[in-house]
N, C-alpha and C. Protein backbone atom coordinates (compact mmCIF):
# COMPACT_ATOMS: atom_id res chain seq x y z
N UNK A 1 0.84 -1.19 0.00
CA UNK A 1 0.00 0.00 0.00
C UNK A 1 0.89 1.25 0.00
N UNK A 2 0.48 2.34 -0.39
CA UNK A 2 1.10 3.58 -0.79
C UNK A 2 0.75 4.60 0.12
N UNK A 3 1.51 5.44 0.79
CA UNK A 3 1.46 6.30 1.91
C UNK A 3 1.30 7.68 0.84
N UNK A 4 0.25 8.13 1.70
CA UNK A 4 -0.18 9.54 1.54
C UNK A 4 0.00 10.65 2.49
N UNK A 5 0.30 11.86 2.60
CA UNK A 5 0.19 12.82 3.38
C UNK A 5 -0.74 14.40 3.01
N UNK A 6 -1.17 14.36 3.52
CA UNK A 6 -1.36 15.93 3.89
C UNK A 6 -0.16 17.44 4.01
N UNK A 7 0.18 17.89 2.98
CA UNK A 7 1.28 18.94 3.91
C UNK A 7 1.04 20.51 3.16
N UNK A 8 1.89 20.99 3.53
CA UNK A 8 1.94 22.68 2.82
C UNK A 8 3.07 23.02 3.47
N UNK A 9 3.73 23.48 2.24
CA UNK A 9 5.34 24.12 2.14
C UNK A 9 5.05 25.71 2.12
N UNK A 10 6.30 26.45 2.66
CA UNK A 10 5.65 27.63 2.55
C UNK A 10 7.38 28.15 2.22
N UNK A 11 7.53 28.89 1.38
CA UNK A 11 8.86 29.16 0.93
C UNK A 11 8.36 31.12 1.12
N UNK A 12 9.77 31.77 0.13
CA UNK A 12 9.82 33.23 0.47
C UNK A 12 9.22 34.14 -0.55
N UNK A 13 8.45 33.57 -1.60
CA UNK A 13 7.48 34.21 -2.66
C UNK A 13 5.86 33.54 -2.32
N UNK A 14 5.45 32.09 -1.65
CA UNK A 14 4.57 31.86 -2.05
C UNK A 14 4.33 30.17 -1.11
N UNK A 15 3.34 29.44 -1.26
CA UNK A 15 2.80 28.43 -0.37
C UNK A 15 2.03 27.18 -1.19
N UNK A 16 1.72 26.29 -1.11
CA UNK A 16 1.27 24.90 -1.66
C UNK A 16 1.03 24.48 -0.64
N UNK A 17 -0.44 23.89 -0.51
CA UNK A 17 -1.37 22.87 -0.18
C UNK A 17 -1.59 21.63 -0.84
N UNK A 18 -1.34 20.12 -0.74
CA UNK A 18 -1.98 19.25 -1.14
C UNK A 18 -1.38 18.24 -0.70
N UNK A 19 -1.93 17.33 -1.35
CA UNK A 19 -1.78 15.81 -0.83
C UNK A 19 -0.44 15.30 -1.42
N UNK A 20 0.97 14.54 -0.59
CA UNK A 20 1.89 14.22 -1.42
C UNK A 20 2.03 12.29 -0.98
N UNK A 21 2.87 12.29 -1.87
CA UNK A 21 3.13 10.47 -1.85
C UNK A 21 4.42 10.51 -0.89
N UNK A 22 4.54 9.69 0.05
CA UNK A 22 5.44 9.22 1.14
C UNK A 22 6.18 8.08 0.39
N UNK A 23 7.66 8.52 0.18
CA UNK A 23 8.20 7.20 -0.42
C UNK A 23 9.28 6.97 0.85
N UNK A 24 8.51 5.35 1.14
CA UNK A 24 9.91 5.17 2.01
C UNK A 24 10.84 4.52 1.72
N UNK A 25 11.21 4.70 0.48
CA UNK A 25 12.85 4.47 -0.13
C UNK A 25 13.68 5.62 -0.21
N UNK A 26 12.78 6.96 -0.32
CA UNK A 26 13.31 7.99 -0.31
C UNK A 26 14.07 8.45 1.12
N UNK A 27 15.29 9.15 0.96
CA UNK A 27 15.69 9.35 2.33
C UNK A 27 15.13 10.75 2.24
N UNK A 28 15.45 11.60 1.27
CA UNK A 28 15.11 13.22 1.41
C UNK A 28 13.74 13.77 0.39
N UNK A 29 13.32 14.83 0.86
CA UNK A 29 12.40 15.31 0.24
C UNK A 29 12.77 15.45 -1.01
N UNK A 30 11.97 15.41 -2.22
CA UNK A 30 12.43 15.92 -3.30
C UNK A 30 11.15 16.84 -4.03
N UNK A 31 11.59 17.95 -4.65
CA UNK A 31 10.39 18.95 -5.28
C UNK A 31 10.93 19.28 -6.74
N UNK A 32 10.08 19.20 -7.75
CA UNK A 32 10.49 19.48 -9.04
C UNK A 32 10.74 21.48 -9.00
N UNK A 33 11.92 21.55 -10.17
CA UNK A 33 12.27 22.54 -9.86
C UNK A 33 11.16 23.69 -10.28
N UNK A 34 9.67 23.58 -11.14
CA UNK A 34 9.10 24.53 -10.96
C UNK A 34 8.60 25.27 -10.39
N UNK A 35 8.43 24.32 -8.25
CA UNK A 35 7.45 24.13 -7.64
C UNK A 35 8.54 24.82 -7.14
N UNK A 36 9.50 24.53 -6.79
CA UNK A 36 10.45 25.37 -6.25
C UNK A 36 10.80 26.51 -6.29
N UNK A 37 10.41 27.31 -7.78
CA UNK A 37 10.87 28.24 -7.65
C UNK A 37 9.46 28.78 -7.56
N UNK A 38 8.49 28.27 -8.24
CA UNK A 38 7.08 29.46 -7.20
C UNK A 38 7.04 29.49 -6.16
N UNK A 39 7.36 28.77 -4.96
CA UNK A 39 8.01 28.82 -3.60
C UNK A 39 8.57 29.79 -3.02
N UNK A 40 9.79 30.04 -3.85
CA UNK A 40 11.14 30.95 -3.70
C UNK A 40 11.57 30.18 -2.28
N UNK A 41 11.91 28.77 -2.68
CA UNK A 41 13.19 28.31 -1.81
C UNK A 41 14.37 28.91 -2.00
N UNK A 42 15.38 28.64 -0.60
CA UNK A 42 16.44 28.98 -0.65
C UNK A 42 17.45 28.23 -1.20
N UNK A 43 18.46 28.59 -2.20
CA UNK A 43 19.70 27.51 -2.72
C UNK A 43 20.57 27.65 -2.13
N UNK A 44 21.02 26.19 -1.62
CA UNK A 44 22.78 26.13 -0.71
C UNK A 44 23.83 26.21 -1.51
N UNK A 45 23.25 25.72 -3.26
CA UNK A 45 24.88 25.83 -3.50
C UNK A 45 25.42 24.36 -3.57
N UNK A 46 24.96 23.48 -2.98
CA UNK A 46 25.49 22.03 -2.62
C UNK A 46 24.39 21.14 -3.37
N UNK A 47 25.23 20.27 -4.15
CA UNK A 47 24.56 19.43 -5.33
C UNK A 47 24.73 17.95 -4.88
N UNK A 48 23.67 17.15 -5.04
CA UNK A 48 23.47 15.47 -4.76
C UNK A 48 22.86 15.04 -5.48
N UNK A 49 23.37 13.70 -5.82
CA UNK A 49 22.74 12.88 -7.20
C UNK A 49 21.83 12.21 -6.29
N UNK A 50 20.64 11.73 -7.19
CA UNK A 50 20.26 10.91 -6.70
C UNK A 50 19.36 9.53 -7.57
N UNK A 51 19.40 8.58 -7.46
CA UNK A 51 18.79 7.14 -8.21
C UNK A 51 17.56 6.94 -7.61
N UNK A 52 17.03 7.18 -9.03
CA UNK A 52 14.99 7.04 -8.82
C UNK A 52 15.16 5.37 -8.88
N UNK A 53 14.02 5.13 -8.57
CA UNK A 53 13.02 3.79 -8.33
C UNK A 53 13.61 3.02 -9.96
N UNK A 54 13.92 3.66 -10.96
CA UNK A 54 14.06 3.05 -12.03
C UNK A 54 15.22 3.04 -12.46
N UNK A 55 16.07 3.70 -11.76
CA UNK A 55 18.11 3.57 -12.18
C UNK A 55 17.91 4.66 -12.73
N UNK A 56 17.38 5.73 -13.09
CA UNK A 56 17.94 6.91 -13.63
C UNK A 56 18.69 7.65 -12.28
N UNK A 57 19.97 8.30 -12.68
CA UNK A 57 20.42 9.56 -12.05
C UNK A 57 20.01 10.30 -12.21
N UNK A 58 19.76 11.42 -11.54
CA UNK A 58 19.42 12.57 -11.58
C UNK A 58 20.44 13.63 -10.60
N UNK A 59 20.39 14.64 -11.29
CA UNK A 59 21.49 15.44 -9.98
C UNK A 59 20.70 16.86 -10.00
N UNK A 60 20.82 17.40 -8.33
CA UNK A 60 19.77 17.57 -7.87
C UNK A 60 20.81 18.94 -6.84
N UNK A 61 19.82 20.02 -6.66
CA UNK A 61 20.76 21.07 -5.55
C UNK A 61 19.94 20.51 -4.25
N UNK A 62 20.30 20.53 -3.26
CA UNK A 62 19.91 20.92 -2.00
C UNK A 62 19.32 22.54 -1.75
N UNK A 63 18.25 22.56 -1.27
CA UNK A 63 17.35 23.98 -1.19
C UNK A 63 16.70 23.64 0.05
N UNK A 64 16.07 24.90 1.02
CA UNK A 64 15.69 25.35 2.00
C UNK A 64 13.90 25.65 1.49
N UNK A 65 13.41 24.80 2.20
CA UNK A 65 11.76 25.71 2.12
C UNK A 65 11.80 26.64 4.14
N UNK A 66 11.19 28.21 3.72
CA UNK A 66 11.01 28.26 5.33
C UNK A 66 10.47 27.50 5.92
N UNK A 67 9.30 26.78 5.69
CA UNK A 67 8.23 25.51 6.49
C UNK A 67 7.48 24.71 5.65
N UNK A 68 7.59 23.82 6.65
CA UNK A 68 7.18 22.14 5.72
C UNK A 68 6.47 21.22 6.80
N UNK A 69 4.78 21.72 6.52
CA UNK A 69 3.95 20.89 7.51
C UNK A 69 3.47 19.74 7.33
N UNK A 70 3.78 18.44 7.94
CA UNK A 70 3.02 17.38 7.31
C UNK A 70 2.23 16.56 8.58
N UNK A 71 0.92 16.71 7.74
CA UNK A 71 -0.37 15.87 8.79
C UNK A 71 0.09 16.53 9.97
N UNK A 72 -0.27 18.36 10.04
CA UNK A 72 -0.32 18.96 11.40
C UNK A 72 1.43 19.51 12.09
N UNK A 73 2.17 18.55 11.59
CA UNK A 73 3.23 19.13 12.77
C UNK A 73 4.06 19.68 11.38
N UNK A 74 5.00 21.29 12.05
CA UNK A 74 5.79 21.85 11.16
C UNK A 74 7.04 21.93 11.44
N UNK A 75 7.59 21.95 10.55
CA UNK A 75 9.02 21.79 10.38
C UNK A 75 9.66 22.89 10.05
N UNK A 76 10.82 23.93 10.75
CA UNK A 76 11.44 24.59 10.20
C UNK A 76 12.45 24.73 9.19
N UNK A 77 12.56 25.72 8.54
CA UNK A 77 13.82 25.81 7.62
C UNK A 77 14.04 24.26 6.98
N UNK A 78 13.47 23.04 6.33
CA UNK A 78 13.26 21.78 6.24
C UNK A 78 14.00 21.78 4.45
N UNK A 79 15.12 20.93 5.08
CA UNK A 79 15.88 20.69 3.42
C UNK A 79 15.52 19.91 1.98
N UNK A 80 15.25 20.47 1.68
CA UNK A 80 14.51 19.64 0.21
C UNK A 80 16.09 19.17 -0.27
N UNK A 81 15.62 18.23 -1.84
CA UNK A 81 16.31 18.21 -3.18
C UNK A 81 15.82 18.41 -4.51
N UNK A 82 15.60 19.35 -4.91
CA UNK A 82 15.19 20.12 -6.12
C UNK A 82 16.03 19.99 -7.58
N UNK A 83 15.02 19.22 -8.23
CA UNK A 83 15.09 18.48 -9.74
C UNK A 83 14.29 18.30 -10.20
N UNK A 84 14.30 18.34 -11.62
CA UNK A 84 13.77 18.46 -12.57
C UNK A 84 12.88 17.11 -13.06
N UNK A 85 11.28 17.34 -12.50
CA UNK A 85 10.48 15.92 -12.63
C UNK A 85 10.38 15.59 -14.28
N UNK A 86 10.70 14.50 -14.79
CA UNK A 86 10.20 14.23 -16.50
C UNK A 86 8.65 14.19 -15.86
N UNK A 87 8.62 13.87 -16.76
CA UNK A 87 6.53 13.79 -17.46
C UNK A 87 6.27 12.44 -17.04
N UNK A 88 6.95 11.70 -17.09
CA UNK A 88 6.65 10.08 -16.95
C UNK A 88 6.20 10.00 -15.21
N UNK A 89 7.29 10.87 -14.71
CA UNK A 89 7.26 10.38 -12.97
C UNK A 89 6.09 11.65 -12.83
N UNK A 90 5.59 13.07 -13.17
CA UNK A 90 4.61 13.78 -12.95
C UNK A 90 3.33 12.33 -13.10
N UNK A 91 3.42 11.93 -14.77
CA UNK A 91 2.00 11.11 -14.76
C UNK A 91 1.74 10.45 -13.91
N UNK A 92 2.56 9.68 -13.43
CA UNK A 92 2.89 8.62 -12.02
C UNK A 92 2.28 9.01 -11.29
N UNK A 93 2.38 10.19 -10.49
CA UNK A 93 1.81 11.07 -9.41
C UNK A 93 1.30 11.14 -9.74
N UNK A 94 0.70 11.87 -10.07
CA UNK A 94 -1.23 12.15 -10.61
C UNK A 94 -2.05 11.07 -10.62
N UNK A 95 -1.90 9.71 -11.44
CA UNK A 95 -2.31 8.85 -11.17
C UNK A 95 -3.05 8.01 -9.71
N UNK A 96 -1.44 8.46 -8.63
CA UNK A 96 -1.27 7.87 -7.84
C UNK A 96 -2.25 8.76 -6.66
N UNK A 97 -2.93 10.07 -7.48
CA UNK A 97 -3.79 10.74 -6.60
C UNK A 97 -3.44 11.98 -5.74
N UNK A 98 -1.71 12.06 -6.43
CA UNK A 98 -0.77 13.14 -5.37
C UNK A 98 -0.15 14.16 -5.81
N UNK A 99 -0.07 15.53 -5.56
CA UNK A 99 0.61 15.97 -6.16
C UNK A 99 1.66 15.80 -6.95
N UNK A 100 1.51 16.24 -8.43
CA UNK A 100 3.21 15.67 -8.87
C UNK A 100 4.31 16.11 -9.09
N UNK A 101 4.35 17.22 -7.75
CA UNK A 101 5.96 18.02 -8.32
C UNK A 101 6.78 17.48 -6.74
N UNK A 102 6.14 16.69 -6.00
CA UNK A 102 6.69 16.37 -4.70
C UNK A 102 6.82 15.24 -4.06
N UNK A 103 7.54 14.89 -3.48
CA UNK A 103 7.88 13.26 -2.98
C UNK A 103 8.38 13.29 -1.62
N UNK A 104 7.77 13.31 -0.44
CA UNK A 104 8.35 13.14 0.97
C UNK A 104 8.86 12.05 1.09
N UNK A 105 10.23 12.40 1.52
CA UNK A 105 11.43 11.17 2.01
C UNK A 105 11.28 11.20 3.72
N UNK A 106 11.63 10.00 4.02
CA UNK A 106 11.59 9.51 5.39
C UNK A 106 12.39 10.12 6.26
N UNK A 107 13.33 11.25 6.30
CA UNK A 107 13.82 12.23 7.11
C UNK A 107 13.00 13.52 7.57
N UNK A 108 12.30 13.42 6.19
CA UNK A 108 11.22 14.71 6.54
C UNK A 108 9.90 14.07 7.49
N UNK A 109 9.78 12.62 7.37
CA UNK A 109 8.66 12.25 7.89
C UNK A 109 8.89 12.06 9.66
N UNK A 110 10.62 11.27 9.60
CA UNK A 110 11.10 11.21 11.07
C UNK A 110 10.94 12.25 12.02
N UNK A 111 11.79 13.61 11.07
CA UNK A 111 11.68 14.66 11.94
C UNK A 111 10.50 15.14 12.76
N UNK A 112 9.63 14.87 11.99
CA UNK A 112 7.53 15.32 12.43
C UNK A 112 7.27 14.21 13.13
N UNK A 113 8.34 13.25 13.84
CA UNK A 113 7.88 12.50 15.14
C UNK A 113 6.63 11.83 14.27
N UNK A 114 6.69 11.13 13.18
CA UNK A 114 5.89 10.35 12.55
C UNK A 114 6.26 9.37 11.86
N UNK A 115 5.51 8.25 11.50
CA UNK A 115 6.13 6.55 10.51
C UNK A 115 5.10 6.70 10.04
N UNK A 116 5.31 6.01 8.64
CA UNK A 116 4.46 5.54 7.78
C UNK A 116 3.79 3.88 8.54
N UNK A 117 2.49 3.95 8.17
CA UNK A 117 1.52 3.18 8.01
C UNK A 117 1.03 2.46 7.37
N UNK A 118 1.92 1.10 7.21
CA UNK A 118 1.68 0.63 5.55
C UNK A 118 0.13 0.12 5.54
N UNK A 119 -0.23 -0.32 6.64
CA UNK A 119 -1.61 -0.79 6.62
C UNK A 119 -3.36 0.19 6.27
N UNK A 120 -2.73 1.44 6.73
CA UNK A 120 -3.50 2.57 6.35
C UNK A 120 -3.12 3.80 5.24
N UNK A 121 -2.20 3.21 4.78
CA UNK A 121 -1.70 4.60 4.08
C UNK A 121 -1.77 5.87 4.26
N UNK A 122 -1.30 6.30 5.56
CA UNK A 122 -1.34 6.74 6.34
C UNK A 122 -0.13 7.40 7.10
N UNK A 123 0.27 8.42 7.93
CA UNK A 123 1.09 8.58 8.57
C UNK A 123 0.85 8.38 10.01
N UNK A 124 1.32 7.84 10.95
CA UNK A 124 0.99 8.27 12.30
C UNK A 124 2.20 8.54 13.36
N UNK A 125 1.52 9.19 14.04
CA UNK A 125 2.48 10.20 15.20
C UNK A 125 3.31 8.70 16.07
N UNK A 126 4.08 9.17 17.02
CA UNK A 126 4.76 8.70 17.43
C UNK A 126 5.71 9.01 18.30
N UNK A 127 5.98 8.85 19.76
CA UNK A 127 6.82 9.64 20.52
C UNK A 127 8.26 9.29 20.27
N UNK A 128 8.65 10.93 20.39
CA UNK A 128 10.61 10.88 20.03
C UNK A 128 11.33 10.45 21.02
N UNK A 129 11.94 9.61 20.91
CA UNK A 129 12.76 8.77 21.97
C UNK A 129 14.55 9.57 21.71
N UNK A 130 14.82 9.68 23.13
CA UNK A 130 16.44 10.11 22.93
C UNK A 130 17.42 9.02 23.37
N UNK A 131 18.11 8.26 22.75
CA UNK A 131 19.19 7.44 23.14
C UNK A 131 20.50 7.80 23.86
C-alpha cells in the first residue's frame, strides 16, 4: 500500500497545499524545480545525485523551504532536493492521486515524530525517543 500525506510548504514568494506520496525508499524530500521556484526556496549551493526507483540519475541542488507541515506538525527551515520531474514520474503522481511536483522522504517524515503506516496509508504520530 502507498502512503499519503497531507502537507503545505511555505517558501519566500509563495505556499502549496496538497496531498503528497510518502516514499519510504526515499531518504530526502524531493520537489520538481518549478514548484520550487514558485516557492522561492532557498539555494545552498550544494549538489546530490540521486537514483529514482528506475536507475535513472538525476542530480539535484539541495534547497531550504522556510516551512514544511506534514499531517499537522511543522518543520522549520526543512531541506529539500530540487530536480527536474520528466513527465513520466509527474503522470505517475497524478495517477497515484498526489501531487506531482513532490515526494516526501523519510527524514522529513522522522523529523515530524511520525512513521508511515503501511496498513493505512497513512502517517501516524509517534513519541521521540532520545538514546
Amino acid at each position: 500500500m502507498i502512503v499519503k500525506s497531507d502537507i503545505e510548504l511555505k517558501g519566500l514568494k509563495g505556499s502549496e497545499k496538497c496531498r503528497a506520496l510518502v516514499d519510504t525508499g526515499a531518504t530526502m524530500t524531493v520537489i520538481d524545480k518549478h514548484l520550487a521556484e514558485a516557492l522561492g526556496v532557498m539555494y545552498t549551493d550544494r549538489k546530490r545525485m540521486l537514483t529514482s526507483a528506475t536507475g535513472h540519475k538525476l542530480e539535484g541542488e539541495i534547497a531550504v523551504v522556510r516551512e514544511l507541515t506534514i499531517d499537522g506538525e511543522t518543520l522549520d527551515y526543512e531541506k529539500v532536493l530540487v530536480v527536474e520531474f520528466n513527465e513520466e514520474v509527474k503522470k505517475t503522481l497524478s495517477e497515484l492521486g498526489v501531487h506531482d511536483s513532490i515526494i516526501i522522504g523519510v527524514t522529513t517524515v522522522e523529523l515530524a515524530s511520525l512513521i508511515p503506516d503501511l496498513t493505512t496509508g497513512r502517517l501516524r504520530k509517534v513519541e521521540t525517543f532520545l538514546f
